[in-house]
PDB file of N, CA and C in Angstrom:
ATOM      1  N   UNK A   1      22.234  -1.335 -28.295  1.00  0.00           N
ATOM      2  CA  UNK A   1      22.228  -0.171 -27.431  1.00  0.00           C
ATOM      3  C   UNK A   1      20.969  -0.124 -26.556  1.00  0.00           C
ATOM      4  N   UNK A   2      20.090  -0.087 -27.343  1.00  0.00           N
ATOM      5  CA  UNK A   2      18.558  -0.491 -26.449  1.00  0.00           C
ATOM      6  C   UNK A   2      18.352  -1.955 -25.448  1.00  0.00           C
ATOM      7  N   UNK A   3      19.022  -2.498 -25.634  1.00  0.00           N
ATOM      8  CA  UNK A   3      18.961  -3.886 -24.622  1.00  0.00           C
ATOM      9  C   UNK A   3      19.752  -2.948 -23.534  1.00  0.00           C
ATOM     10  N   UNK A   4      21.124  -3.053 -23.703  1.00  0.00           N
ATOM     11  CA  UNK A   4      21.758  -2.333 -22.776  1.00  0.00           C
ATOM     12  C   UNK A   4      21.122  -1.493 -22.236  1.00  0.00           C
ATOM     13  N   UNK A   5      20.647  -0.508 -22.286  1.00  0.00           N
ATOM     14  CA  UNK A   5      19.934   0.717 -21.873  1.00  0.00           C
ATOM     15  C   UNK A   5      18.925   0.109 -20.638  1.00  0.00           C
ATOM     16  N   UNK A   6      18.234  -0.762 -21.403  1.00  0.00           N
ATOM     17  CA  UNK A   6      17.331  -1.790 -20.660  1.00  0.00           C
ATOM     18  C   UNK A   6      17.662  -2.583 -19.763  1.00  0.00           C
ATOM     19  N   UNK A   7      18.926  -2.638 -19.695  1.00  0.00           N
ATOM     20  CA  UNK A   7      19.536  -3.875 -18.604  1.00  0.00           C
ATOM     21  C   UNK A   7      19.961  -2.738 -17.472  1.00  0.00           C
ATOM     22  N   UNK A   8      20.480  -1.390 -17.784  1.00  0.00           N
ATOM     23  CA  UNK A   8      20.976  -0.814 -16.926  1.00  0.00           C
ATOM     24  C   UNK A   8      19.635   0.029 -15.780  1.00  0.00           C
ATOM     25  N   UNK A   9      18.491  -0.013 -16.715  1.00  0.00           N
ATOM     26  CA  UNK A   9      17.299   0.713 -15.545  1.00  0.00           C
ATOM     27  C   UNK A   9      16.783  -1.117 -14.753  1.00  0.00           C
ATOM     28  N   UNK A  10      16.509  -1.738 -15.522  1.00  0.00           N
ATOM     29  CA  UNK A  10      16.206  -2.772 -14.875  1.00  0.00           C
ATOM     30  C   UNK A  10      17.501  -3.291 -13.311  1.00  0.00           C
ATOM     31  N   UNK A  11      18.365  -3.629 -13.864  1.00  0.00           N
ATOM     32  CA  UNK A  11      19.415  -3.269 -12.497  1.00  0.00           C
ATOM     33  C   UNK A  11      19.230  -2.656 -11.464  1.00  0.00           C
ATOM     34  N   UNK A  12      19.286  -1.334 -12.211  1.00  0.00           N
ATOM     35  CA  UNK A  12      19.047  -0.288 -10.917  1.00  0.00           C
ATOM     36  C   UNK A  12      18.180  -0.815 -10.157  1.00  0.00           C
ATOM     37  N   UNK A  13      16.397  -0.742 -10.953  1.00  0.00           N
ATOM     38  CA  UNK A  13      15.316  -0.964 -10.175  1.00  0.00           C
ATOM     39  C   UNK A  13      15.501  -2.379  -9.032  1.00  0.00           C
ATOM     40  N   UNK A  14      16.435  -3.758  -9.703  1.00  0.00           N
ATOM     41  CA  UNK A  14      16.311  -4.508  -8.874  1.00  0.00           C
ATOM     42  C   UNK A  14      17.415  -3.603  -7.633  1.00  0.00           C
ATOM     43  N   UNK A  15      18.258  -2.921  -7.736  1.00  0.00           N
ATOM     44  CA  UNK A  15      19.298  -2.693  -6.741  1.00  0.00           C
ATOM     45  C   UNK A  15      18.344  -1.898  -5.702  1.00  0.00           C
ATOM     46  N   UNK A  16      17.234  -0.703  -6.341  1.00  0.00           N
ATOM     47  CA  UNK A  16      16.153   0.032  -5.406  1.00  0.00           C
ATOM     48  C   UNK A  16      15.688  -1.137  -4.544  1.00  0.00           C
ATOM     49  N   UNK A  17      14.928  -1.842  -5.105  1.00  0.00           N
ATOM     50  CA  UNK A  17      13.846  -2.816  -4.714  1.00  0.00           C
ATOM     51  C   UNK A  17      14.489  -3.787  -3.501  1.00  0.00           C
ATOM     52  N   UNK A  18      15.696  -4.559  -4.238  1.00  0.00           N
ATOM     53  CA  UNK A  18      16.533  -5.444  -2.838  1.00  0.00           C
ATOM     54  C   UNK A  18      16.907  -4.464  -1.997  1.00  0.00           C
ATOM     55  N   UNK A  19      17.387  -3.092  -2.227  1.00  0.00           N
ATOM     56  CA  UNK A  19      17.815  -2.666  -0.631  1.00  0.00           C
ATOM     57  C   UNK A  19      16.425  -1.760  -0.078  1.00  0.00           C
ATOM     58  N   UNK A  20      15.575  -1.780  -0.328  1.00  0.00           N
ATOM     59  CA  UNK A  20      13.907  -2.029   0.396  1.00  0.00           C
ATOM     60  C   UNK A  20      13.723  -3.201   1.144  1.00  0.00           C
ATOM     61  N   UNK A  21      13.896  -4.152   0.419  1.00  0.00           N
ATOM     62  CA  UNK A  21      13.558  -5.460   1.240  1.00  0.00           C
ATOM     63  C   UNK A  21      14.538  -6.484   2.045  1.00  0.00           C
ATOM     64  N   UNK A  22      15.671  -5.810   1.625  1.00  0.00           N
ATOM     65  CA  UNK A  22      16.841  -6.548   2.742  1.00  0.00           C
ATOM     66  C   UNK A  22      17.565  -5.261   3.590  1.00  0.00           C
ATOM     67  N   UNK A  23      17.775  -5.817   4.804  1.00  0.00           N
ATOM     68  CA  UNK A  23      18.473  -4.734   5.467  1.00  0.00           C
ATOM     69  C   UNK A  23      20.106  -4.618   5.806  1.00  0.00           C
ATOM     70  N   UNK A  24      20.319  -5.378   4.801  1.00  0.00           N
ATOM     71  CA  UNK A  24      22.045  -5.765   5.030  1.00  0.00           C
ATOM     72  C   UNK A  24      22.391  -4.751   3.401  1.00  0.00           C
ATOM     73  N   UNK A  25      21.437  -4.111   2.801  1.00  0.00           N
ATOM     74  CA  UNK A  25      21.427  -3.255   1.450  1.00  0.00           C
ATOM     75  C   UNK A  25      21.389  -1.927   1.489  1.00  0.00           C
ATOM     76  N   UNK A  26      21.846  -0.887   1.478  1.00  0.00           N
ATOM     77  CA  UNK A  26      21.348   0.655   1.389  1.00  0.00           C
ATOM     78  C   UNK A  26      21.732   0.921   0.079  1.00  0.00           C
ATOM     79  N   UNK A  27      20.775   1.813  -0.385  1.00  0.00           N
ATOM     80  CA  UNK A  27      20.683   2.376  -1.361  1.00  0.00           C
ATOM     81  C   UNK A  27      20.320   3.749  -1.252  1.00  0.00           C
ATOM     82  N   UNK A  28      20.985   4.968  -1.655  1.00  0.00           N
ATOM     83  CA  UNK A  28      20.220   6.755  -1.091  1.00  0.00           C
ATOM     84  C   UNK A  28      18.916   6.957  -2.167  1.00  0.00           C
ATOM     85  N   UNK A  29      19.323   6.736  -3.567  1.00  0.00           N
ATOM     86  CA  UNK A  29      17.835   6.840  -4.626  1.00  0.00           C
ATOM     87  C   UNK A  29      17.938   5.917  -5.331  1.00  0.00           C
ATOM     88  N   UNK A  30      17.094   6.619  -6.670  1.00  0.00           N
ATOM     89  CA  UNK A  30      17.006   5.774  -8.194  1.00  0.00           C
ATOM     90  C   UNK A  30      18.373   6.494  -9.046  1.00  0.00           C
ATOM     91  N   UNK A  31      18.979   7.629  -8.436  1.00  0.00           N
ATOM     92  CA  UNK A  31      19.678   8.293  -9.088  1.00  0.00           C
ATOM     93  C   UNK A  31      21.655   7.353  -9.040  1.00  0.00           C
ATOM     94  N   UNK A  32      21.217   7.320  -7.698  1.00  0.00           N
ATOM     95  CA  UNK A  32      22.101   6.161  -7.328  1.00  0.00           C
ATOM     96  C   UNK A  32      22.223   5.094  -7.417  1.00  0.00           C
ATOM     97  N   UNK A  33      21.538   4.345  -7.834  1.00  0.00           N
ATOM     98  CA  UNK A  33      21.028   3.047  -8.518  1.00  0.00           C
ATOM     99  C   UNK A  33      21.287   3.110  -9.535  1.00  0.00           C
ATOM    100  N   UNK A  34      21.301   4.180 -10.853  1.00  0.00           N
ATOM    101  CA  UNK A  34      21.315   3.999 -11.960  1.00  0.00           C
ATOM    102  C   UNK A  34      22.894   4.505 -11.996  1.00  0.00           C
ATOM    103  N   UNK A  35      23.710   5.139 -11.325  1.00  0.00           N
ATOM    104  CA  UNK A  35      24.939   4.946 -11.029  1.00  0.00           C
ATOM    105  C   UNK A  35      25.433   4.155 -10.939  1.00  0.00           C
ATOM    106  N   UNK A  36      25.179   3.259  -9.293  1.00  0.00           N
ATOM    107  CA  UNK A  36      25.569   1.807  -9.767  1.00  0.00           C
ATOM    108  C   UNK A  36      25.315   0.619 -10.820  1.00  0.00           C
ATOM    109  N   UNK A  37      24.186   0.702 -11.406  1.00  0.00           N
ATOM    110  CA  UNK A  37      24.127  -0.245 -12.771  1.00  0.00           C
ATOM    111  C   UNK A  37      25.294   0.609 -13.350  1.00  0.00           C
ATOM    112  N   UNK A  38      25.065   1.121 -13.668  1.00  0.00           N
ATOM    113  CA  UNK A  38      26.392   1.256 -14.794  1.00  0.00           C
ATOM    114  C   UNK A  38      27.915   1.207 -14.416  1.00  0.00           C
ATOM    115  N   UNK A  39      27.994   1.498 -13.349  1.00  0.00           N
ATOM    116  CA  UNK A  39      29.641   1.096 -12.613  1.00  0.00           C
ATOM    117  C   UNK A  39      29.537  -0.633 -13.165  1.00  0.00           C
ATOM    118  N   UNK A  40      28.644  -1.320 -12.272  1.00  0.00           N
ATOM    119  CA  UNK A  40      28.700  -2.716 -12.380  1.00  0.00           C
ATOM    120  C   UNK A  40      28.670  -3.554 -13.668  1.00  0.00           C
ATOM    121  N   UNK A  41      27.687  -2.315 -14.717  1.00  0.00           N
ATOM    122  CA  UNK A  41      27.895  -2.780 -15.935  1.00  0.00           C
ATOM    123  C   UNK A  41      29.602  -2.407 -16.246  1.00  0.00           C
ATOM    124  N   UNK A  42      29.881  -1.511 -16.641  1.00  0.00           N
ATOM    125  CA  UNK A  42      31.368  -1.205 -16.918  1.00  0.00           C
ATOM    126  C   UNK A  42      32.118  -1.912 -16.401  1.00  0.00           C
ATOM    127  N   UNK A  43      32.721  -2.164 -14.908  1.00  0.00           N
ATOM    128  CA  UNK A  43      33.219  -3.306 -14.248  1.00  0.00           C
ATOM    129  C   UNK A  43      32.958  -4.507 -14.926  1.00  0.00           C
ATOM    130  N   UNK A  44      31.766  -4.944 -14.715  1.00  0.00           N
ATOM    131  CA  UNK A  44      31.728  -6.479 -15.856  1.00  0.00           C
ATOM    132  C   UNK A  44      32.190  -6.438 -17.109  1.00  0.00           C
ATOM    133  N   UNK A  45      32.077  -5.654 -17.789  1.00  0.00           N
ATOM    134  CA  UNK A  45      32.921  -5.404 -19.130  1.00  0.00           C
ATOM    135  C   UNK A  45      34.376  -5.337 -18.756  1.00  0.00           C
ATOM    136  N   UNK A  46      34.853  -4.238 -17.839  1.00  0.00           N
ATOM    137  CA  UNK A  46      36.267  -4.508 -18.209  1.00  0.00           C
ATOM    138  C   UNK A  46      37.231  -5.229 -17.494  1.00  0.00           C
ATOM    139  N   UNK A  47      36.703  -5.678 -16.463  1.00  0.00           N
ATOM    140  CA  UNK A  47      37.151  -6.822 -15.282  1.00  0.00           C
ATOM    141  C   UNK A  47      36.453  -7.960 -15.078  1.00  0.00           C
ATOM    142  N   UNK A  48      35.249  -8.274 -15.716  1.00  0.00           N
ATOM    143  CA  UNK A  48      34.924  -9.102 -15.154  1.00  0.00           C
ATOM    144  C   UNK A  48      35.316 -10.475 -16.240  1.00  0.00           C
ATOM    145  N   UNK A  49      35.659 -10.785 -17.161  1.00  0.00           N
ATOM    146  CA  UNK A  49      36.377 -11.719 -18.227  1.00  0.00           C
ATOM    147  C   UNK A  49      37.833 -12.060 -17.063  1.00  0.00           C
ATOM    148  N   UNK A  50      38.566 -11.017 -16.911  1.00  0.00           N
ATOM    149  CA  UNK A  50      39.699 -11.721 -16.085  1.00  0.00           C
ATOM    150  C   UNK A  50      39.511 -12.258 -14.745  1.00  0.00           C
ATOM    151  N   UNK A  51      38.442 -11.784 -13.757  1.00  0.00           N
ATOM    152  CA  UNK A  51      37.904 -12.692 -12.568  1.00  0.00           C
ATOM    153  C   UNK A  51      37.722 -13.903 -13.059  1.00  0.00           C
ATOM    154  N   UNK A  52      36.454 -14.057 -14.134  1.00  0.00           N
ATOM    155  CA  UNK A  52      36.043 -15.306 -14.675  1.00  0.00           C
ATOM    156  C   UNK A  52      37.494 -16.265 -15.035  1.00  0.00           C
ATOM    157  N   UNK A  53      37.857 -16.033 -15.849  1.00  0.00           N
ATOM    158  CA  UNK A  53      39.400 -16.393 -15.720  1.00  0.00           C
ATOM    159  C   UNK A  53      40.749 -16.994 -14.465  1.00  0.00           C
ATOM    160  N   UNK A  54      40.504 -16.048 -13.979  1.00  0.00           N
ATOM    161  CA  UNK A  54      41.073 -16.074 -12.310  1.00  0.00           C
ATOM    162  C   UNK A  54      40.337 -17.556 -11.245  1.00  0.00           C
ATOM    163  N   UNK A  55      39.442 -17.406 -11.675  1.00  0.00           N
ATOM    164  CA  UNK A  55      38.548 -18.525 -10.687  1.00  0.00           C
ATOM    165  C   UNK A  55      38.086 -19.608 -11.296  1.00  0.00           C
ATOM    166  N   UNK A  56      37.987 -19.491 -12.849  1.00  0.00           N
ATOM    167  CA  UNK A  56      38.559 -20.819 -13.532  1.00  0.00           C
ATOM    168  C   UNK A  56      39.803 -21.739 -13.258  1.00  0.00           C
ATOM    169  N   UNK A  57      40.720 -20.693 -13.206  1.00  0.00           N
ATOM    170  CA  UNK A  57      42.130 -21.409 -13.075  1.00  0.00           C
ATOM    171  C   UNK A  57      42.532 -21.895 -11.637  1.00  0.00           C
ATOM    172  N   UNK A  58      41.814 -21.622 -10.783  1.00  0.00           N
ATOM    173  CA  UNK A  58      41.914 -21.692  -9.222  1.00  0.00           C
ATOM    174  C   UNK A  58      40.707 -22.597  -8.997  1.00  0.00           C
ATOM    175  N   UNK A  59      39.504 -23.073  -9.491  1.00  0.00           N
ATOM    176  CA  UNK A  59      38.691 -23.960  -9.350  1.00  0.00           C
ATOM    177  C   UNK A  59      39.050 -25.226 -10.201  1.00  0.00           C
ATOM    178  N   UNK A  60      40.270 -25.081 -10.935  1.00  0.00           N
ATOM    179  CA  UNK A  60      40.741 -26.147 -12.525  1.00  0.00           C
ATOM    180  C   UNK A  60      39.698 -26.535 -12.969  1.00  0.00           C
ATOM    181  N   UNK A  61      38.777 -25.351 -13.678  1.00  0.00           N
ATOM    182  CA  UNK A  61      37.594 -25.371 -14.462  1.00  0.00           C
ATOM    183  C   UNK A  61      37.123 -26.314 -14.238  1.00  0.00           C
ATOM    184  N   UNK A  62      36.785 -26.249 -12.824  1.00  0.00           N
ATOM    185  CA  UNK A  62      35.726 -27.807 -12.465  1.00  0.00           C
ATOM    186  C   UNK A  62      34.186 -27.330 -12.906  1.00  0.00           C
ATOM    187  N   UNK A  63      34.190 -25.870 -12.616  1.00  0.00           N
ATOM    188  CA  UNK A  63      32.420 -25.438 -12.631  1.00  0.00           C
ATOM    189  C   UNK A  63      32.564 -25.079 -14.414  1.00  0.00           C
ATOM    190  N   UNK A  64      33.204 -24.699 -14.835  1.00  0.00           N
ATOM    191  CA  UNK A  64      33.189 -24.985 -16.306  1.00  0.00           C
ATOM    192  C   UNK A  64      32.540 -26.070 -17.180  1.00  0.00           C
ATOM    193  N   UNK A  65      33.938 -27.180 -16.652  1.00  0.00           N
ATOM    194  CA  UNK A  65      34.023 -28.305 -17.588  1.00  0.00           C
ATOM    195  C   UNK A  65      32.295 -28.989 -16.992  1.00  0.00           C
ATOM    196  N   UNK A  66      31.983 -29.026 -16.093  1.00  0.00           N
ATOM    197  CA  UNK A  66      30.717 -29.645 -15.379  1.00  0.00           C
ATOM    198  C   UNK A  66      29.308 -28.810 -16.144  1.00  0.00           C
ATOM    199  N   UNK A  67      29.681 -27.888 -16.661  1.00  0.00           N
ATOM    200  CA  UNK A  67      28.529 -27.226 -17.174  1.00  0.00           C
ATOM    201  C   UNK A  67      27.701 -26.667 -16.229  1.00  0.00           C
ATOM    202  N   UNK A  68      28.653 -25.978 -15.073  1.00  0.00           N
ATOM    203  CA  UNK A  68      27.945 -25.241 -14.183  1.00  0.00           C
ATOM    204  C   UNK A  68      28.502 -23.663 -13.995  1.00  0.00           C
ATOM    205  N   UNK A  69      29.009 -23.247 -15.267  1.00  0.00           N
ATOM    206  CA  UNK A  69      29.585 -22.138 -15.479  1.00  0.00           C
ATOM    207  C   UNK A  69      29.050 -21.139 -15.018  1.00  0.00           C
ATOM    208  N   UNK A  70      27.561 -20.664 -14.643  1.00  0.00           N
ATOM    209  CA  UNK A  70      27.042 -19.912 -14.128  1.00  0.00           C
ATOM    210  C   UNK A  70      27.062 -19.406 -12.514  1.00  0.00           C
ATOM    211  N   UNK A  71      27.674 -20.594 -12.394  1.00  0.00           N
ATOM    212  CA  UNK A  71      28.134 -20.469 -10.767  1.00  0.00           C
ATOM    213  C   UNK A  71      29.244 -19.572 -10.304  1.00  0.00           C
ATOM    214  N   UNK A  72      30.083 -19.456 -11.624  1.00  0.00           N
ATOM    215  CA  UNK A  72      31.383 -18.567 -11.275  1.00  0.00           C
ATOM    216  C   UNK A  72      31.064 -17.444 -12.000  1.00  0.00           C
ATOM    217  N   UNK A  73      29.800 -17.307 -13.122  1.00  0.00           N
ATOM    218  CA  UNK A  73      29.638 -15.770 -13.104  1.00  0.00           C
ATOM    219  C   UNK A  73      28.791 -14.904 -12.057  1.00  0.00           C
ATOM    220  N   UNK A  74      28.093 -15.530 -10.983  1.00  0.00           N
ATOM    221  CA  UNK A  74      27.233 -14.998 -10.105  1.00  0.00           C
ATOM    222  C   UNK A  74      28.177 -14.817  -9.154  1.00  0.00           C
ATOM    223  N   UNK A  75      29.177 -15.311  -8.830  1.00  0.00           N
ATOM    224  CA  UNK A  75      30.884 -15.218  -8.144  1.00  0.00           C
ATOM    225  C   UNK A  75      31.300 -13.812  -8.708  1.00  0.00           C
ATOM    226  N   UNK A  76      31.632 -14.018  -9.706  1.00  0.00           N
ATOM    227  CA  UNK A  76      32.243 -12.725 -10.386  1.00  0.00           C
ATOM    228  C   UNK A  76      31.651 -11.340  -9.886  1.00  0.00           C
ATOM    229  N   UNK A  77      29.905 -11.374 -10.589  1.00  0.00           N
ATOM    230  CA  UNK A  77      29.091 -10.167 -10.803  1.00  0.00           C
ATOM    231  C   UNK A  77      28.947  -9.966  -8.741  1.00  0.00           C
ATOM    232  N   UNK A  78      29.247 -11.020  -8.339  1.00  0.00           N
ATOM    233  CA  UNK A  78      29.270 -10.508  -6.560  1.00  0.00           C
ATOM    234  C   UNK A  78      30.105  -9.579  -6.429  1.00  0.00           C
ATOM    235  N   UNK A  79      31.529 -10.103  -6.556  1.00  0.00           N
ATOM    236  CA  UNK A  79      32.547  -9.258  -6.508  1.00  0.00           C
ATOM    237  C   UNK A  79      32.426  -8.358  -7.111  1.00  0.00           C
ATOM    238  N   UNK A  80      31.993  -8.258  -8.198  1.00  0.00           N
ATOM    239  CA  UNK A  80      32.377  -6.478  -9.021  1.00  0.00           C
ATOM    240  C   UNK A  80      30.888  -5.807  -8.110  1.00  0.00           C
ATOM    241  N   UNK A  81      29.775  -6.415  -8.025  1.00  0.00           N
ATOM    242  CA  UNK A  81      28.839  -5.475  -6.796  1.00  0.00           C
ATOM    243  C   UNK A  81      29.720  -5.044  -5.422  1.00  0.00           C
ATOM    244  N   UNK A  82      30.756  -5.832  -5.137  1.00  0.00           N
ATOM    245  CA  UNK A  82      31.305  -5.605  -4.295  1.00  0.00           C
ATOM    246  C   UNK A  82      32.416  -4.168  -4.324  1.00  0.00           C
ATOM    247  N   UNK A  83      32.821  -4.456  -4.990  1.00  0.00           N
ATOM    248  CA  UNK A  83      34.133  -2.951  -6.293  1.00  0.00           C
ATOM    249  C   UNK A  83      33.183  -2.524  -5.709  1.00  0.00           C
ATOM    250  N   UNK A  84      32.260  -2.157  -6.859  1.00  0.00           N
ATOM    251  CA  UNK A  84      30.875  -0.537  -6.514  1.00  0.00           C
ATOM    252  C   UNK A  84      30.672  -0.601  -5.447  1.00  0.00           C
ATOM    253  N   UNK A  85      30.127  -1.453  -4.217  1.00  0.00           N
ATOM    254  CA  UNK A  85      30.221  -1.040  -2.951  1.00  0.00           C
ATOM    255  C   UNK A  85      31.107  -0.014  -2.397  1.00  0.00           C
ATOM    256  N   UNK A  86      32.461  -0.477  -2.780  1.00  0.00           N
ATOM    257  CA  UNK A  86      33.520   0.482  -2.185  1.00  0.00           C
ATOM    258  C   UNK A  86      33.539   2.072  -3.250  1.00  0.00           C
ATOM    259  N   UNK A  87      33.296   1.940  -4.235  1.00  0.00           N
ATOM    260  CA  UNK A  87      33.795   3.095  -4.967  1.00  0.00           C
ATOM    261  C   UNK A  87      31.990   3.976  -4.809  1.00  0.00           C
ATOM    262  N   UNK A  88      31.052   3.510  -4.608  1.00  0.00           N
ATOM    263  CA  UNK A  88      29.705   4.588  -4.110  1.00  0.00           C
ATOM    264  C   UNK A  88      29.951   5.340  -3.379  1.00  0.00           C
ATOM    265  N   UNK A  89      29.369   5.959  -2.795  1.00  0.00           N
ATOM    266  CA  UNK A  89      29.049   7.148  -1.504  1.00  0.00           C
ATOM    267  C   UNK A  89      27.198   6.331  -1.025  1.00  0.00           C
ATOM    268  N   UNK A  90      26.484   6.556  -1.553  1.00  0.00           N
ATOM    269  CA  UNK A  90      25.216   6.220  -1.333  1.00  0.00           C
ATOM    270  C   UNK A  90      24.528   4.564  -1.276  1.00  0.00           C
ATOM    271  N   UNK A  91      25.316   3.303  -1.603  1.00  0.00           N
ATOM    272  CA  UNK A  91      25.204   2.201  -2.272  1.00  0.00           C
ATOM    273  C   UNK A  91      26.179   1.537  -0.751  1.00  0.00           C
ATOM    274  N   UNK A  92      25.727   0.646  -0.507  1.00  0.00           N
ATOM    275  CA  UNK A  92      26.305   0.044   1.046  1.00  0.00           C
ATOM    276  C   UNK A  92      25.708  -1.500   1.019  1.00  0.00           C
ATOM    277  N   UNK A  93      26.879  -2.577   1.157  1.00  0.00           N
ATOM    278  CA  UNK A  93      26.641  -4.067   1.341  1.00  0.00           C
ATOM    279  C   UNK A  93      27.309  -4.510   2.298  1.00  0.00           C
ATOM    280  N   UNK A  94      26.574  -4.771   3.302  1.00  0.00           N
ATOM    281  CA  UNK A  94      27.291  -5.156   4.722  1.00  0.00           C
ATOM    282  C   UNK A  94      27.678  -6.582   4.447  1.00  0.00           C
ATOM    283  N   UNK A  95      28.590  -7.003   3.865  1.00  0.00           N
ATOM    284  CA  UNK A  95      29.203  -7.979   3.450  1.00  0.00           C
ATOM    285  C   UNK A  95      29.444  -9.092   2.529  1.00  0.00           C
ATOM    286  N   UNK A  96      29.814  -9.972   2.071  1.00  0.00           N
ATOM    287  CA  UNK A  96      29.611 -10.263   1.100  1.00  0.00           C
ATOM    288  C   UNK A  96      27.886 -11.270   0.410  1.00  0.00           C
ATOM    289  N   UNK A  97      27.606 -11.688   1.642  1.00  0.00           N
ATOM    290  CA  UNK A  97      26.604 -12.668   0.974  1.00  0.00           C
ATOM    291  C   UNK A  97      25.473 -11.883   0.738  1.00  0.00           C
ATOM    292  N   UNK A  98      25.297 -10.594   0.902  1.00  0.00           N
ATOM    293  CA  UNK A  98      24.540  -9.656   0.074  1.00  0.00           C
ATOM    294  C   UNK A  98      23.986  -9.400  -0.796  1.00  0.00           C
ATOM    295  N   UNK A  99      26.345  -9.190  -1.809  1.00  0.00           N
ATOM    296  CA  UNK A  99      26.347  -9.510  -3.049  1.00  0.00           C
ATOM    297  C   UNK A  99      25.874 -10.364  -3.529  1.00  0.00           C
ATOM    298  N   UNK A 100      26.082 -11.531  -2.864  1.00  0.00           N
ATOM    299  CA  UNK A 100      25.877 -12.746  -3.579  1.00  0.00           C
ATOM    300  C   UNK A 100      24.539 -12.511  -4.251  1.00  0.00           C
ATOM    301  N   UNK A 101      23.854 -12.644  -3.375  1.00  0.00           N
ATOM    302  CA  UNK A 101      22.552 -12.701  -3.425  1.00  0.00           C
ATOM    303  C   UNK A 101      21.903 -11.309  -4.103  1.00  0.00           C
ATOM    304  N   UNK A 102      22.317 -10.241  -4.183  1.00  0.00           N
ATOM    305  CA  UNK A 102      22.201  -9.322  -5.530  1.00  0.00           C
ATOM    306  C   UNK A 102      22.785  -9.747  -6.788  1.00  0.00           C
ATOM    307  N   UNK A 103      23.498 -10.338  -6.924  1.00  0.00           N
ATOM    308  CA  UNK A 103      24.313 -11.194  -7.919  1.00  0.00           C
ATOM    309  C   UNK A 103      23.228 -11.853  -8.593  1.00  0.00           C
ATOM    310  N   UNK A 104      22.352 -13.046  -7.668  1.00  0.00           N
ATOM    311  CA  UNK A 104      21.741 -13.933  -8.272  1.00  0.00           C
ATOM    312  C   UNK A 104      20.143 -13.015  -8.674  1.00  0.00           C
ATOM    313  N   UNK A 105      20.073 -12.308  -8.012  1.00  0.00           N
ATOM    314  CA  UNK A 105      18.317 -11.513  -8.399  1.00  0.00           C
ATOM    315  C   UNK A 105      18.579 -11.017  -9.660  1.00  0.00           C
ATOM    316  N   UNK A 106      19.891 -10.066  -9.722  1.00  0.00           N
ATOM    317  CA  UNK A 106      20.078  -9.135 -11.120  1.00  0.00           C
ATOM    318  C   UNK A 106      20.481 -10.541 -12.213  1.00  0.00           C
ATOM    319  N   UNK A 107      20.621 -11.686 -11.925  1.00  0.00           N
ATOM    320  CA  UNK A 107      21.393 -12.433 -12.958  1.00  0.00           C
ATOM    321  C   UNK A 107      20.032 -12.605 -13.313  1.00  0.00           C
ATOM    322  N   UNK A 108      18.662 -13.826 -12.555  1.00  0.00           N
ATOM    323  CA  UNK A 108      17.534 -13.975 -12.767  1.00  0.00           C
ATOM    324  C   UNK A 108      16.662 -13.284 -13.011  1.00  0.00           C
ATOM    325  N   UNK A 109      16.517 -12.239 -12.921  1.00  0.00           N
ATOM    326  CA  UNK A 109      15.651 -11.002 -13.439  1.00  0.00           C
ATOM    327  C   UNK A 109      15.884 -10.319 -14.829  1.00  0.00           C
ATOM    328  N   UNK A 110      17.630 -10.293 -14.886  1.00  0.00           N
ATOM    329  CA  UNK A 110      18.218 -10.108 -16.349  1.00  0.00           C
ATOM    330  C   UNK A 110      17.565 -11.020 -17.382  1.00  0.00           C
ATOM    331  N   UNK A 111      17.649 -12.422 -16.786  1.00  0.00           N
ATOM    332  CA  UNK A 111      17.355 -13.231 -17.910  1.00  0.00           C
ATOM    333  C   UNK A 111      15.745 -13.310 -17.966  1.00  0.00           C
ATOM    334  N   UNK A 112      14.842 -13.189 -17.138  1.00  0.00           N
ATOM    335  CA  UNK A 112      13.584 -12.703 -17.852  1.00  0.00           C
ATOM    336  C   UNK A 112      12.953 -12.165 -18.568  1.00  0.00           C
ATOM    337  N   UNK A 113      14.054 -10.732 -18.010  1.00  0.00           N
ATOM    338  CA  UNK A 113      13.877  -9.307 -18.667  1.00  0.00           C
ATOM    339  C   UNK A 113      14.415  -9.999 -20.579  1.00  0.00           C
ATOM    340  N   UNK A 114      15.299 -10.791 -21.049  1.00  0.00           N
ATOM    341  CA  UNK A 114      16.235 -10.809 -22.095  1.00  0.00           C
ATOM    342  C   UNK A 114      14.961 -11.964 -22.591  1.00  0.00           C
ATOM    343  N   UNK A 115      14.567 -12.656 -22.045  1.00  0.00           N
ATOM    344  CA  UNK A 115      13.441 -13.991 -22.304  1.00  0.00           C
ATOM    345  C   UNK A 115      12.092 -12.865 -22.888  1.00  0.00           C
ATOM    346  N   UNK A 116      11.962 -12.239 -22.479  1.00  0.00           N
ATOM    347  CA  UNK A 116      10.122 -11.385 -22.210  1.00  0.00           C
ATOM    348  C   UNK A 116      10.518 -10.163 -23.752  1.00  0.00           C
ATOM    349  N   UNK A 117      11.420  -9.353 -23.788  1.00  0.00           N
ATOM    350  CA  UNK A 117      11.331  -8.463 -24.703  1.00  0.00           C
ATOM    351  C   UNK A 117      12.683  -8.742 -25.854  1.00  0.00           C
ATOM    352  N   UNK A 118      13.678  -9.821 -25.156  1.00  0.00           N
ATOM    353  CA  UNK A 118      14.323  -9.814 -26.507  1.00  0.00           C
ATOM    354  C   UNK A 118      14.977 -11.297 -27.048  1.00  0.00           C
ATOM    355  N   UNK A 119      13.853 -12.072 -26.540  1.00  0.00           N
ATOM    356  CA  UNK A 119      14.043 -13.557 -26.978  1.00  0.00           C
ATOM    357  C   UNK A 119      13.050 -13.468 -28.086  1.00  0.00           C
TER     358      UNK A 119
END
């Protein structure tokens, strides 16, 4: 519960921080930020196993079997940033390579954050 908890302010903060420093990002607060972590968390929980799935079977687990599986979850966690794009009011990604690229900060920052206090 406490990791989680931890993954969802850390999120946010990266979601504050990238739409500060990119302008293809809006964000209205921290209040909204911590909204969207948790949409995106929830989304990855309950959709994001069948994307992963979906783009396995449409790539014929090439990034799988290659041991580059991480490539289609930073795919995935784009798209579901993408979902919350549409379902916010305050949270705005002028297109997709945005996501992407929020995809890969929250993936690399996650795993620091998981390396630093709970490795």
């Amino acid at each position: 519960m406490i990791q989680w908890l931890v993954h969802i302010v850390v999120d946010a903060l990266v979601l504050l921080v990238a739409a500060k420093m990119m302008s293809s990002v809006q964000m209205r607060n921290f209040k909204t930020a911590i909204i969207v972590a948790l949409v995106i968390g929830l989304l990855s929980f309950l959709i994001g196993w069948l994307l992963t799935l979906i783009l396995n079977i449409a790539t014929l687990g090439l990034f799988y079997f290659t041991g580059l599986g991480f490539i289609i979850r930073i795919v995935v966690n784009a798209i579901i940033i993408e979902i919350a794009d549409q379902m916010s009011n305050g949270f705005n990604t002028k297109g997709f390579t945005p996501s992407l690229i929020l995809a890969v900060i929250i993936a690399l920052v996650g795993s620091i954050v998981d390396a630093f206090l709970f490795g």
